[in-house]
N, C-alpha and C. Protein backbone atom coordinates (compact mmCIF):
# COMPACT_ATOMS: atom_id res chain seq x y z
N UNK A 1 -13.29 -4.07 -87.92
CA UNK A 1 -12.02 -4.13 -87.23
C UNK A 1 -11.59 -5.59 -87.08
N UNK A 2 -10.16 -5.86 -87.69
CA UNK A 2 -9.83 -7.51 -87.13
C UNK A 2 -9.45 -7.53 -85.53
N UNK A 3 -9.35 -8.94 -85.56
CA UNK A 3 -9.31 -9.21 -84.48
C UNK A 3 -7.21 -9.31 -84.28
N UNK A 4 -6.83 -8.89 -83.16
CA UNK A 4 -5.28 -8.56 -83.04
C UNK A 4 -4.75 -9.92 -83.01
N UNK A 5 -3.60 -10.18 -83.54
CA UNK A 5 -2.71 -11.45 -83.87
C UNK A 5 -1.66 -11.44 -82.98
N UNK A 6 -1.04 -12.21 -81.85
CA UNK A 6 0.08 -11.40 -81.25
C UNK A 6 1.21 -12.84 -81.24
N UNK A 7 2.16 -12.48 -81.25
CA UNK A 7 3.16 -13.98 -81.67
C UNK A 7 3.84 -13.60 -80.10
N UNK A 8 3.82 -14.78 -79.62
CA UNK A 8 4.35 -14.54 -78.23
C UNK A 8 5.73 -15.42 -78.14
N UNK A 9 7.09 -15.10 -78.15
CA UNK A 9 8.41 -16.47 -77.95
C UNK A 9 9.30 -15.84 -77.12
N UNK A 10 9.62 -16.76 -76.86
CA UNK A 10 11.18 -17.09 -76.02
C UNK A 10 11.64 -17.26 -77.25
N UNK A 11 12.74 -16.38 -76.96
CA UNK A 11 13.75 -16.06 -78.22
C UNK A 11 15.69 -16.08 -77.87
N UNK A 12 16.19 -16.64 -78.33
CA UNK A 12 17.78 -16.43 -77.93
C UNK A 12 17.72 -14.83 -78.53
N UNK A 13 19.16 -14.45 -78.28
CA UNK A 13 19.62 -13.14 -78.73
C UNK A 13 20.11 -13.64 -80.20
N UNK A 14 20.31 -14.63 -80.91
CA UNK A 14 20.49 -14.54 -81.95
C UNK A 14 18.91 -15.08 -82.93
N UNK A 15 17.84 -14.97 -82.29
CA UNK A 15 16.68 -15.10 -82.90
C UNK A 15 16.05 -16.56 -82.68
N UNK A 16 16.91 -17.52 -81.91
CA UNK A 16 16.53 -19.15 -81.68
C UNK A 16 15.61 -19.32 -81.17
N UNK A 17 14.10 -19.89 -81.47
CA UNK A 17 13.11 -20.11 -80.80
C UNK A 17 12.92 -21.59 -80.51
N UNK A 18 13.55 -22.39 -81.33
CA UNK A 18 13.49 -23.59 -81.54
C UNK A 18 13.56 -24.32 -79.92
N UNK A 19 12.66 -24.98 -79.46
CA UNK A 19 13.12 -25.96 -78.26
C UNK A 19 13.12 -25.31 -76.91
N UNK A 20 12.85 -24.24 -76.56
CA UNK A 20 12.64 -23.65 -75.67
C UNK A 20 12.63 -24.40 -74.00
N UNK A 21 11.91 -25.40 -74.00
CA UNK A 21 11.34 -25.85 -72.80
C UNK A 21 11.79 -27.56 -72.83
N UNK A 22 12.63 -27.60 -73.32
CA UNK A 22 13.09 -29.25 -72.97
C UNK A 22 12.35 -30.48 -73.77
N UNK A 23 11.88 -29.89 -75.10
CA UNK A 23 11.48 -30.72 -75.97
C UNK A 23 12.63 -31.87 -76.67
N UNK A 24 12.33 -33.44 -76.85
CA UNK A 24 13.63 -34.10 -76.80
C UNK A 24 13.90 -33.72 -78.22
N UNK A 25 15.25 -33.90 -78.44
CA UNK A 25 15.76 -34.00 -79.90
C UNK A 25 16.09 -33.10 -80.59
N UNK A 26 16.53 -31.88 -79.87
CA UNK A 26 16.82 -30.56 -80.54
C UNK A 26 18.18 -30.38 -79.51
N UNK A 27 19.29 -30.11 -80.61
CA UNK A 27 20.77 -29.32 -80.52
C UNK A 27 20.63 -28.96 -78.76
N UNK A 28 19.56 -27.72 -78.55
CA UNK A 28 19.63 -26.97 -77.44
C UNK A 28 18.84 -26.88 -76.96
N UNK A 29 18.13 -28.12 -76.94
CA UNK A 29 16.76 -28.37 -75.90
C UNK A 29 16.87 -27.59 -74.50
N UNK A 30 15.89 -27.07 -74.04
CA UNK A 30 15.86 -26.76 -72.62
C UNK A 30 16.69 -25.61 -72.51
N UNK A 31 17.14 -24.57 -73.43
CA UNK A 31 17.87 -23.36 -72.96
C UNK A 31 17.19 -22.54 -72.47
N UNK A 32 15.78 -22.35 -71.84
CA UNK A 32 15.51 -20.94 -71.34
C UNK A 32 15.87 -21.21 -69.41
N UNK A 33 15.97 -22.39 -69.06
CA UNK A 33 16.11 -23.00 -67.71
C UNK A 33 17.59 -23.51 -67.92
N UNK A 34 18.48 -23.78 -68.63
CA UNK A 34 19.72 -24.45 -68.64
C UNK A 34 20.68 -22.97 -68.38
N UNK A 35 21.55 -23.05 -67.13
CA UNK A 35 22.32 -21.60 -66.97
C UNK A 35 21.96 -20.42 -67.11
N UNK A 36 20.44 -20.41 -66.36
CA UNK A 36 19.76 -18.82 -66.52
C UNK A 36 19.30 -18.61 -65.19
N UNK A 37 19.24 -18.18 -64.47
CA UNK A 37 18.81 -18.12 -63.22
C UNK A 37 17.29 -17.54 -63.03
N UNK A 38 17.32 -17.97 -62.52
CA UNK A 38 15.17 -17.90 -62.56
C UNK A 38 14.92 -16.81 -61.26
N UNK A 39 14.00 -16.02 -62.43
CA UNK A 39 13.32 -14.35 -62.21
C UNK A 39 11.96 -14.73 -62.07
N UNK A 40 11.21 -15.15 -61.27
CA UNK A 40 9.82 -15.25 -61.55
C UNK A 40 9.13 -14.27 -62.21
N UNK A 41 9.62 -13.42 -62.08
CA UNK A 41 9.19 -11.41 -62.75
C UNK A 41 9.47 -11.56 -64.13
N UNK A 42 10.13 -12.38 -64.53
CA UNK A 42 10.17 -12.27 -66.04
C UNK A 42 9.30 -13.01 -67.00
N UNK A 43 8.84 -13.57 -66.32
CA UNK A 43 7.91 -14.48 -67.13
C UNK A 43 5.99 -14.08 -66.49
N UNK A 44 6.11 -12.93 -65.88
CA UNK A 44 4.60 -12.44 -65.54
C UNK A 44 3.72 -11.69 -66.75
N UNK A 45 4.54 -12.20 -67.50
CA UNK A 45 4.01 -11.71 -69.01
C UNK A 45 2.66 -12.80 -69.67
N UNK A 46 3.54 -13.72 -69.11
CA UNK A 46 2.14 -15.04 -69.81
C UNK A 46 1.11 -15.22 -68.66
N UNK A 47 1.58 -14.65 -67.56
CA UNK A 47 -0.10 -14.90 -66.69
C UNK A 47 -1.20 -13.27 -67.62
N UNK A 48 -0.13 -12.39 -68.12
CA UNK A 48 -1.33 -11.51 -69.24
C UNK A 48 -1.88 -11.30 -69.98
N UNK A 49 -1.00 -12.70 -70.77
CA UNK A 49 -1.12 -13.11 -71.82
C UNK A 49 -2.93 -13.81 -72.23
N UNK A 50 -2.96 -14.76 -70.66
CA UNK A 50 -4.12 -15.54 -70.61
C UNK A 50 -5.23 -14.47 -70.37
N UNK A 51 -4.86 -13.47 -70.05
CA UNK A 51 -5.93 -12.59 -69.36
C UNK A 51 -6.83 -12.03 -70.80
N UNK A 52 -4.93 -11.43 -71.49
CA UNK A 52 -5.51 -10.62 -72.68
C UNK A 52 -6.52 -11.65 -74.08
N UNK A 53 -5.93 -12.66 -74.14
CA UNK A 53 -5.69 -13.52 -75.42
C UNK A 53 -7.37 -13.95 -75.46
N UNK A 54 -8.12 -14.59 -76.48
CA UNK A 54 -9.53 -14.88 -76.12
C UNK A 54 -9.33 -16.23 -76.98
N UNK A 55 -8.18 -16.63 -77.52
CA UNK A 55 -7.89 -17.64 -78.33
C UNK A 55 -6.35 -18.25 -78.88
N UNK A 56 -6.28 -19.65 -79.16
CA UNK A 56 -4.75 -19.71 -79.31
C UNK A 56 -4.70 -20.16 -80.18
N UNK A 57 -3.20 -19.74 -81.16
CA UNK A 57 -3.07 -20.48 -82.46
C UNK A 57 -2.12 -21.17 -82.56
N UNK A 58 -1.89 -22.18 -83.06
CA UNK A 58 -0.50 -22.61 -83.63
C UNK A 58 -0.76 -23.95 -84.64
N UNK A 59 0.45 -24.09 -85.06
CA UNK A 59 1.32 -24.98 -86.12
C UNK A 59 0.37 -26.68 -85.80
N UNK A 60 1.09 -27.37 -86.08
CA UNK A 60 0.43 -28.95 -86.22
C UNK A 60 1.80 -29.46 -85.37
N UNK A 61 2.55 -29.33 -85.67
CA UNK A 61 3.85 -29.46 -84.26
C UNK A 61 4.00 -29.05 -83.27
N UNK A 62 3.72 -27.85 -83.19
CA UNK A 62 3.46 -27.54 -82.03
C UNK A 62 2.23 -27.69 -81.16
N UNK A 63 0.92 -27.74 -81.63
CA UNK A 63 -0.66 -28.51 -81.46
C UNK A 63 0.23 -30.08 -80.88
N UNK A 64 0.91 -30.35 -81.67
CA UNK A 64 1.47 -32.04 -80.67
C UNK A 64 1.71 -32.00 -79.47
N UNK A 65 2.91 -30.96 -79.79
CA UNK A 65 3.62 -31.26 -78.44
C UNK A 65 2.51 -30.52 -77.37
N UNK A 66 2.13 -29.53 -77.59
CA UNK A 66 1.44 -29.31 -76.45
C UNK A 66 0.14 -29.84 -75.47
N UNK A 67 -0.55 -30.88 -76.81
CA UNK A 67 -2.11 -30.83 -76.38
C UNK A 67 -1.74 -32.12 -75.70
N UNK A 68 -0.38 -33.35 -75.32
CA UNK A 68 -0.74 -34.73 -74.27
C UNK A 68 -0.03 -33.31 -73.33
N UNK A 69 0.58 -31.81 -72.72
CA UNK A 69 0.86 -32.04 -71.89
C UNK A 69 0.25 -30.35 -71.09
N UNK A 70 -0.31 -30.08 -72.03
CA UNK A 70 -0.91 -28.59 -71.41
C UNK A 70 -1.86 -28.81 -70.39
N UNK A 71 -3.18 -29.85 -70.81
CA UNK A 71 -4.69 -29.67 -70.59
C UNK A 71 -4.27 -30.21 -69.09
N UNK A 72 -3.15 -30.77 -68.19
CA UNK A 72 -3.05 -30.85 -67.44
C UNK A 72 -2.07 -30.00 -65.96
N UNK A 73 -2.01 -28.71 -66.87
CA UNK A 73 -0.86 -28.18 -66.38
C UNK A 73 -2.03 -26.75 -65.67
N UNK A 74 -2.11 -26.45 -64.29
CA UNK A 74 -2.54 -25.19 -63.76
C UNK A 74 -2.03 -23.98 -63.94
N UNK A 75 -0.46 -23.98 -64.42
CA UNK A 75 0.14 -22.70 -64.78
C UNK A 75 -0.53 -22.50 -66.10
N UNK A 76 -1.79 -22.93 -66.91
CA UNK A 76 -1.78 -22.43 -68.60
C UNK A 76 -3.42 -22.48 -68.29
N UNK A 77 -4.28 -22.19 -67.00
CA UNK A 77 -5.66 -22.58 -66.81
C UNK A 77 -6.38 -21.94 -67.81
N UNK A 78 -5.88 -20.19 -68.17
CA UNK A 78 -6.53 -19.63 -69.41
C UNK A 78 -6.27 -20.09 -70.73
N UNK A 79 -5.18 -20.34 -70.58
CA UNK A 79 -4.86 -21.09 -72.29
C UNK A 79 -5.63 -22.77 -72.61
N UNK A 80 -5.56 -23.27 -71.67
CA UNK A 80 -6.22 -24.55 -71.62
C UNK A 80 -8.29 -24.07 -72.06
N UNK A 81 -8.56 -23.00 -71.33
CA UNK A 81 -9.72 -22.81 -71.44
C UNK A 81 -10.04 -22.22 -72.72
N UNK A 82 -9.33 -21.35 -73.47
CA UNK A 82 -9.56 -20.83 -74.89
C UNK A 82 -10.52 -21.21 -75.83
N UNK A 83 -10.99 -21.52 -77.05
CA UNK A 83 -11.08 -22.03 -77.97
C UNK A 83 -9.15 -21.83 -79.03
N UNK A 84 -8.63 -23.25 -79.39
CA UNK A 84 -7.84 -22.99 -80.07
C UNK A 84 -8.03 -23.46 -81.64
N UNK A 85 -6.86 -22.72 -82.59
CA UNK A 85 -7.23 -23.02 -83.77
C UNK A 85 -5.29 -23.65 -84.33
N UNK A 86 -5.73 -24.76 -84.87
CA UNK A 86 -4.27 -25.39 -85.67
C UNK A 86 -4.48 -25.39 -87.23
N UNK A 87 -3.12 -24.60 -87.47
CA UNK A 87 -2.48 -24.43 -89.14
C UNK A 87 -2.30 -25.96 -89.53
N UNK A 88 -2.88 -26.64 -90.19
CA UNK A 88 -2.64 -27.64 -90.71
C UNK A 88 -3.15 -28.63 -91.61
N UNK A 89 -1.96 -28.67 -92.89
CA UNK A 89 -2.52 -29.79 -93.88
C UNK A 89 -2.58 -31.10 -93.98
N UNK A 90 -2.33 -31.83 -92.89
CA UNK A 90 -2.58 -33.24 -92.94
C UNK A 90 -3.15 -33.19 -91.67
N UNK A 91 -3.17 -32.91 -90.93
CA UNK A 91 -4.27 -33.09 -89.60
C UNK A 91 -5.65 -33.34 -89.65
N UNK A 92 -6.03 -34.60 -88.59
CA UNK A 92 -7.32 -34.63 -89.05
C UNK A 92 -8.41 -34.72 -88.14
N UNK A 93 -9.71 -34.54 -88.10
CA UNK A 93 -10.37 -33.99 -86.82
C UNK A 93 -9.81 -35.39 -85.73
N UNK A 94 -10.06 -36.66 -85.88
CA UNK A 94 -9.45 -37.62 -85.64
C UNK A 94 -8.39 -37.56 -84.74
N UNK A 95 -7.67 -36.54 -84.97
CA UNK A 95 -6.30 -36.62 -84.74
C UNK A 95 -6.28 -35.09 -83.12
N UNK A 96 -7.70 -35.02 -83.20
CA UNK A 96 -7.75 -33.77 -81.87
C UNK A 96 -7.38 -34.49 -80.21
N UNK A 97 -6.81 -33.65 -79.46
CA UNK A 97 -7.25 -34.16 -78.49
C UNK A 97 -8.13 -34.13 -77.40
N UNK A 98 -9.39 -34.98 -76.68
CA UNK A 98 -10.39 -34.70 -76.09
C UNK A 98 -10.77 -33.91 -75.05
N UNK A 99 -9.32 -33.43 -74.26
CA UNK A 99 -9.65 -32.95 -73.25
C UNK A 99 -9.17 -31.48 -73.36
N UNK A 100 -8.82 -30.81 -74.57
CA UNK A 100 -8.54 -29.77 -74.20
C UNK A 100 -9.20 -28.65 -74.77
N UNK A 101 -10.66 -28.91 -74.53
CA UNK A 101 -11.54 -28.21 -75.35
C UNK A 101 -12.02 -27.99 -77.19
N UNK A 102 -12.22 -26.88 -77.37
CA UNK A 102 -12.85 -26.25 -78.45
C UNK A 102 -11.95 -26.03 -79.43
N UNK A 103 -11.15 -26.88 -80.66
CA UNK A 103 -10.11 -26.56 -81.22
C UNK A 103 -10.60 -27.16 -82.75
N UNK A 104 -10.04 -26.22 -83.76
CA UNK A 104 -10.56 -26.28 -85.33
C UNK A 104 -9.17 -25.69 -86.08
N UNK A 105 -9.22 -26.74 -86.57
CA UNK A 105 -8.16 -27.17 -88.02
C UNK A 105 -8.41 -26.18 -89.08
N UNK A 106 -7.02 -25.56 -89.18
CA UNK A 106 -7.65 -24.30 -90.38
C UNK A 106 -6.37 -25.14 -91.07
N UNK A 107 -6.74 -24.75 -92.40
CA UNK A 107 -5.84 -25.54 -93.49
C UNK A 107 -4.70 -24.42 -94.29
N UNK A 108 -4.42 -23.27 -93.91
CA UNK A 108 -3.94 -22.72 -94.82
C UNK A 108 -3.44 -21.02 -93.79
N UNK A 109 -2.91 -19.87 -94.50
CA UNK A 109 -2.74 -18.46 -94.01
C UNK A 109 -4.25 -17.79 -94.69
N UNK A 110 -4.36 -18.48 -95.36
CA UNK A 110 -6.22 -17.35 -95.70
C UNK A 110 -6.78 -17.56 -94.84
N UNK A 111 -7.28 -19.03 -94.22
CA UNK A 111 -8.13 -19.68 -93.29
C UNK A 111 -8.14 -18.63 -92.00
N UNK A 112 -6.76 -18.47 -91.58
CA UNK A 112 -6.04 -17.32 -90.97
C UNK A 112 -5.93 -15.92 -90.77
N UNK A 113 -6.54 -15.56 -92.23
CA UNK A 113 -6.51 -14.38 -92.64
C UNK A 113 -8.00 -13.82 -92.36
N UNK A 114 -8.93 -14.93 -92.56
CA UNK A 114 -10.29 -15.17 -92.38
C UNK A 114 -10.70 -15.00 -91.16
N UNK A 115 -10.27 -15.45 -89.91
CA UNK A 115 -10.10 -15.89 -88.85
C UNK A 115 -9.99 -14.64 -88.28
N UNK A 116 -9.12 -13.86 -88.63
CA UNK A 116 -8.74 -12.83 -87.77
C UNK A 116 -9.98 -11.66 -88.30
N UNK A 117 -10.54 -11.70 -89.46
CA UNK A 117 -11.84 -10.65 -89.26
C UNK A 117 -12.77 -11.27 -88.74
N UNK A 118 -13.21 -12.42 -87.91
CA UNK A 118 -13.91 -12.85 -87.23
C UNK A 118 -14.30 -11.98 -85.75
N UNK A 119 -15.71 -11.90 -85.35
CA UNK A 119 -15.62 -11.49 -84.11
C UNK A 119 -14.79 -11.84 -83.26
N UNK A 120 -14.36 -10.89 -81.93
CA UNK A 120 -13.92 -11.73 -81.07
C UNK A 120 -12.69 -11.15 -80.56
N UNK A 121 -11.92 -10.76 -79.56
CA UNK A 121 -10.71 -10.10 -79.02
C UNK A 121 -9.29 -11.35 -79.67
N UNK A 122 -8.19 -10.48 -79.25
CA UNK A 122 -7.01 -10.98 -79.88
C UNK A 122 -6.34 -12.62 -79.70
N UNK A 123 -5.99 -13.15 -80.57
CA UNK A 123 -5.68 -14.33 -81.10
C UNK A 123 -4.24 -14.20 -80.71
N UNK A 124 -3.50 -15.35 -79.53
CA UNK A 124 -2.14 -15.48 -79.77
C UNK A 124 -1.79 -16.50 -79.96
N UNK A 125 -0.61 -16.87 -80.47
CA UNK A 125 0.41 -18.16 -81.26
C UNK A 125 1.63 -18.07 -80.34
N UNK A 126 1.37 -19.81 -79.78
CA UNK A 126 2.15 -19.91 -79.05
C UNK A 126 2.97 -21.07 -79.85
N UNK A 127 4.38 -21.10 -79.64
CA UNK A 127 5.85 -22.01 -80.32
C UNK A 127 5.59 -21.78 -81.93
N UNK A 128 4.94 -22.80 -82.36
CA UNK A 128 4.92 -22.69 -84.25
C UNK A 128 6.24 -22.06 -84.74
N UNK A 129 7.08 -21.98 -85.07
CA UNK A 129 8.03 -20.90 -85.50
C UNK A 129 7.84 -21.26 -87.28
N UNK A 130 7.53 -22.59 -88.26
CA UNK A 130 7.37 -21.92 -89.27
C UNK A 130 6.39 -21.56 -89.74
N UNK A 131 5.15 -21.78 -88.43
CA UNK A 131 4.28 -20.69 -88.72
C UNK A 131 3.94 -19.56 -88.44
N UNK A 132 4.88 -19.26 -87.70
CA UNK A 132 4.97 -17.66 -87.25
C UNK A 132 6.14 -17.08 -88.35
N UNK A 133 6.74 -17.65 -89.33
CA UNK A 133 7.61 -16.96 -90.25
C UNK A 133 6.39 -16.69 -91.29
N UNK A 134 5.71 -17.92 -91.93
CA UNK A 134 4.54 -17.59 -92.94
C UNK A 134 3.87 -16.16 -92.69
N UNK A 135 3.24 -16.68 -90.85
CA UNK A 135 2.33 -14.84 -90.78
C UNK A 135 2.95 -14.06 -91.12
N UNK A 136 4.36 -13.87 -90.42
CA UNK A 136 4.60 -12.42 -90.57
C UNK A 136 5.60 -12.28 -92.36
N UNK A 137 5.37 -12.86 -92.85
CA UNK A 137 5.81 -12.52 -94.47
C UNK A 137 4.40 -12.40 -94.87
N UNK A 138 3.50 -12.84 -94.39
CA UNK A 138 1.95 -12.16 -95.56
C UNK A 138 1.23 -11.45 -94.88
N UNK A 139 2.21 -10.75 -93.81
CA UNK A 139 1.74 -9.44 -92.82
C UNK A 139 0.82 -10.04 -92.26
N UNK A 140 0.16 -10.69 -91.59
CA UNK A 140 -1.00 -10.71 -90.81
C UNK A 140 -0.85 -10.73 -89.18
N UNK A 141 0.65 -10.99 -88.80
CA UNK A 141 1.16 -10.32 -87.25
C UNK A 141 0.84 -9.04 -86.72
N UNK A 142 -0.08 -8.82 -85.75
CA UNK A 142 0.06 -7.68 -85.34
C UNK A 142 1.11 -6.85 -84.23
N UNK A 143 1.25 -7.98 -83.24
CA UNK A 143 1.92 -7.31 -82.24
C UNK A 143 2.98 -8.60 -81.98
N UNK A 144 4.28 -8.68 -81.47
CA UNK A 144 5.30 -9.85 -80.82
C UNK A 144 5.18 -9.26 -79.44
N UNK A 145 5.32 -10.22 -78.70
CA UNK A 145 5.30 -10.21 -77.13
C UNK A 145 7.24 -11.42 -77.16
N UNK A 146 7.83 -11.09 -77.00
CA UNK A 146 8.78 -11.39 -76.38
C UNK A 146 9.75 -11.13 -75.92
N UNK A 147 10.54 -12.68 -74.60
CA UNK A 147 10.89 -12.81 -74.05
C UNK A 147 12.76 -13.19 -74.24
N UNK A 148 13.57 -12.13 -74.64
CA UNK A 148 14.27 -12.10 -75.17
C UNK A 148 15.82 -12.73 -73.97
N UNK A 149 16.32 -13.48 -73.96
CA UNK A 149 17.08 -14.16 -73.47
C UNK A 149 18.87 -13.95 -73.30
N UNK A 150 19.60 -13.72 -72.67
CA UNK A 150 20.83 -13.61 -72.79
C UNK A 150 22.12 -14.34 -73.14
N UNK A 151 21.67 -14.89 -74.47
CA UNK A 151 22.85 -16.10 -74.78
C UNK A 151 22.56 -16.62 -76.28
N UNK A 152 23.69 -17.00 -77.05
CA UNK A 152 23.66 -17.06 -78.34
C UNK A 152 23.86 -18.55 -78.71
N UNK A 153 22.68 -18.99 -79.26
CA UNK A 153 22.57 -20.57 -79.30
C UNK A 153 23.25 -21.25 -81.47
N UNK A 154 23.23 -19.59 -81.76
CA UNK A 154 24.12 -20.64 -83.08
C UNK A 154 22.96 -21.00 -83.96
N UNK A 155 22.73 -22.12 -83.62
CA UNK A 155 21.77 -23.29 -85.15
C UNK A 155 20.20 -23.12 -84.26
N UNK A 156 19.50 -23.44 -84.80
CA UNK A 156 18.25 -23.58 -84.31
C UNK A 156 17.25 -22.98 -85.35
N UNK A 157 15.85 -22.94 -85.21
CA UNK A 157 14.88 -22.85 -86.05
C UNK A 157 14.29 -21.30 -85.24
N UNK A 158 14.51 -20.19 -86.27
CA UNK A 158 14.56 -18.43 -86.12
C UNK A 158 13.42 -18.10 -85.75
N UNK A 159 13.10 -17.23 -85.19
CA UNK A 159 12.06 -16.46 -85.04
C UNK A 159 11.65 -16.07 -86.25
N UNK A 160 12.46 -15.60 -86.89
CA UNK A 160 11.78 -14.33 -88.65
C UNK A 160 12.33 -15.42 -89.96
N UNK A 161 12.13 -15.32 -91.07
CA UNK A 161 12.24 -15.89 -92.34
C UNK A 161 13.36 -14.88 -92.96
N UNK A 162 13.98 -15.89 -93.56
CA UNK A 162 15.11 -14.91 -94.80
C UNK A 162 14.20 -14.60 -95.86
N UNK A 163 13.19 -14.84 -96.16
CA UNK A 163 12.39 -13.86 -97.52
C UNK A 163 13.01 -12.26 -97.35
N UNK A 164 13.00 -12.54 -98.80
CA UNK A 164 13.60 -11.11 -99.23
C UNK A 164 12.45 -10.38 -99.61
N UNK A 165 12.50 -9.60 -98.84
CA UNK A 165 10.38 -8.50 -98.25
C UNK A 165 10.95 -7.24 -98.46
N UNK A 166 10.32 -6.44 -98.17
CA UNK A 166 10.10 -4.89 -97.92
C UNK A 166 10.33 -5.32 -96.13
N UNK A 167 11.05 -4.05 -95.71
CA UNK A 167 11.49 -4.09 -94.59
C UNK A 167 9.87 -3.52 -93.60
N UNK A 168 10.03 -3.88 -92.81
CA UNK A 168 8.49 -3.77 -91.68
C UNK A 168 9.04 -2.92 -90.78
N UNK A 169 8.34 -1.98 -90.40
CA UNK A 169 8.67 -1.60 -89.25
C UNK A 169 7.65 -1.62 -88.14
N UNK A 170 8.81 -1.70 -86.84
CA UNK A 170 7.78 -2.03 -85.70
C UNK A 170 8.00 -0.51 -84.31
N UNK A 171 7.01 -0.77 -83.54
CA UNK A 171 6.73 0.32 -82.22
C UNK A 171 7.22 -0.55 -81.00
N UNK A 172 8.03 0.03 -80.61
CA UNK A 172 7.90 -0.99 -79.12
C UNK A 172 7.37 0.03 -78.34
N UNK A 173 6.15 -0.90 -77.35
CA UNK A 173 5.48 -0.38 -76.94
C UNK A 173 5.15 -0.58 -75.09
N UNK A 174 5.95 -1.76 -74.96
CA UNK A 174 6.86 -1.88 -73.28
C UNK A 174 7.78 -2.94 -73.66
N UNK A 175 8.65 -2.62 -72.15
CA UNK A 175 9.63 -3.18 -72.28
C UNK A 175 10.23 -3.20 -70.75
N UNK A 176 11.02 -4.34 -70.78
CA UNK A 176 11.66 -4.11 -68.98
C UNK A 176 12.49 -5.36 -68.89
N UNK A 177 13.32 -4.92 -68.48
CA UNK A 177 14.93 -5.98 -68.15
C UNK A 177 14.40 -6.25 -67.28
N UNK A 178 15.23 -7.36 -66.78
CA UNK A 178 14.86 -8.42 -65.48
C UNK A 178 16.56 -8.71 -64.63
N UNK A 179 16.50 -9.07 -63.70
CA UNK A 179 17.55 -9.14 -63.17
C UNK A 179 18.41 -10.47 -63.50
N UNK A 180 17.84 -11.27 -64.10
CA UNK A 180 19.13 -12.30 -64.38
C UNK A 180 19.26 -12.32 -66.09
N UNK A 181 19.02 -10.97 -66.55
CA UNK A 181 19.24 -10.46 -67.93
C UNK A 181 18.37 -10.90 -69.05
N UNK A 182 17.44 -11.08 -68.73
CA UNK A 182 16.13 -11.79 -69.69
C UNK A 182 15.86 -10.28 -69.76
N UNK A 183 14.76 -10.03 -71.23
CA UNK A 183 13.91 -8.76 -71.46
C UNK A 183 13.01 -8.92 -71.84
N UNK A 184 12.02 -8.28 -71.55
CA UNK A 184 10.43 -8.34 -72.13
C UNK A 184 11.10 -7.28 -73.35
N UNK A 185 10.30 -7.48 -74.54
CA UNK A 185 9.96 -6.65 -75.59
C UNK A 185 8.84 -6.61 -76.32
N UNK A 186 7.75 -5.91 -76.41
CA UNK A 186 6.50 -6.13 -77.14
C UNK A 186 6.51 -4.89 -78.15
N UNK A 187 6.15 -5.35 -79.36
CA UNK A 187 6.18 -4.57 -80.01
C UNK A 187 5.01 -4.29 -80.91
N UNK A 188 4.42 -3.08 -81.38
CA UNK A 188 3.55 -3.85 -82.46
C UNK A 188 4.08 -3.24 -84.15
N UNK A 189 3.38 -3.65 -84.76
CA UNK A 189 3.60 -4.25 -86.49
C UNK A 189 2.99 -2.52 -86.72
N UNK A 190 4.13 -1.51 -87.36
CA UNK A 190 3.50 -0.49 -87.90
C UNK A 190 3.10 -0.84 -89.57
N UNK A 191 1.77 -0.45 -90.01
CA UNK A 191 0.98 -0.68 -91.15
C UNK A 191 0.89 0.90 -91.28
């Protein structure tokens, strides 16, 4: 049995994952807090996230931005504690950072592919978006966990890839509006 893959984003309604949290230098930095009114209930998804997850994945950009500012943050104590793993071809052990534990450089989607028949409960990927387009074009996504947002940001870097695929179908499997119009949606990957 592999181990479950789950892509977790903050997503606009037109698919924008790009910039989420006030990263500088993006069009629409900071839209999930810019004119949204804050539901603490909507975001009790990632304290389950840490509960469920036994490991974290992501991109080499996103491994940046997060590792000078996670290992100090108490809202991410399970994610900080993980073992994590980064997609990346120029990264180098060199290039880790010391305080945020147990983390290994996979070079490729096989490495990935490898990874997930490894012992061990489910693997989630947090930001990456063009590496969350790669997984889910060589199928290896199992489930999306997101946090779907009420407002249409235009340009930005998508949740899904324009590859021209065989269409996927998915289960949603919970779901629940929130009062200042945010939605949970989790779905998983029918095979």
């Amino acid at each position: 049995m592999s181990r479950l893959l789950i892509s977790t984003a903050f997503v606009s309604l037109d698919g924008v994952v790009e910039a989420p949290g006030g990263e500088p230098g993006y069009r629409s930095s900071g839209w999930t807090f810019k004119d949204i009114e804050q539901d603490a209930d909507a975001y009790e998804m990632k304290g389950s996230e840490q509960e469920e997850a036994t490991a974290m994945l992501m991109g080499r950009t996103s491994y940046e931005a997060f590792a000078p500012v996670w290992p100090d943050m108490d809202i991410f104590a399970g994610y900080n504690a993980m073992p994590k793993f980064v997609v990346s071809t120029t990264l180098a052990e060199a290039d880790l950072a010391t305080n945020w534990g147990e983390t290994t450089i996979l070079r490729g989607l096989d490495d990935v592919a490898a990874l997930k028949e490894t012992d061990g409960g489910p693997i989630i990927i947090h930001g990456s978006a063009t590496l969350n387009r790669g997984l889910s074009d060589a199928g290896l996504i199992d489930r999306y966990h997101l946090l779907v947002f009420p407002l249409l940001l235009g340009a930005g870097k998508r949740m899904f890839s324009e590859t021209d695929k065989d269409k996927q179908m998915l289960r949603l499997v919970d779901s629940k509006a929130y009062s200042n119009g945010l939605q949970k949606q989790v779905f998983d990957v029918v095979r």
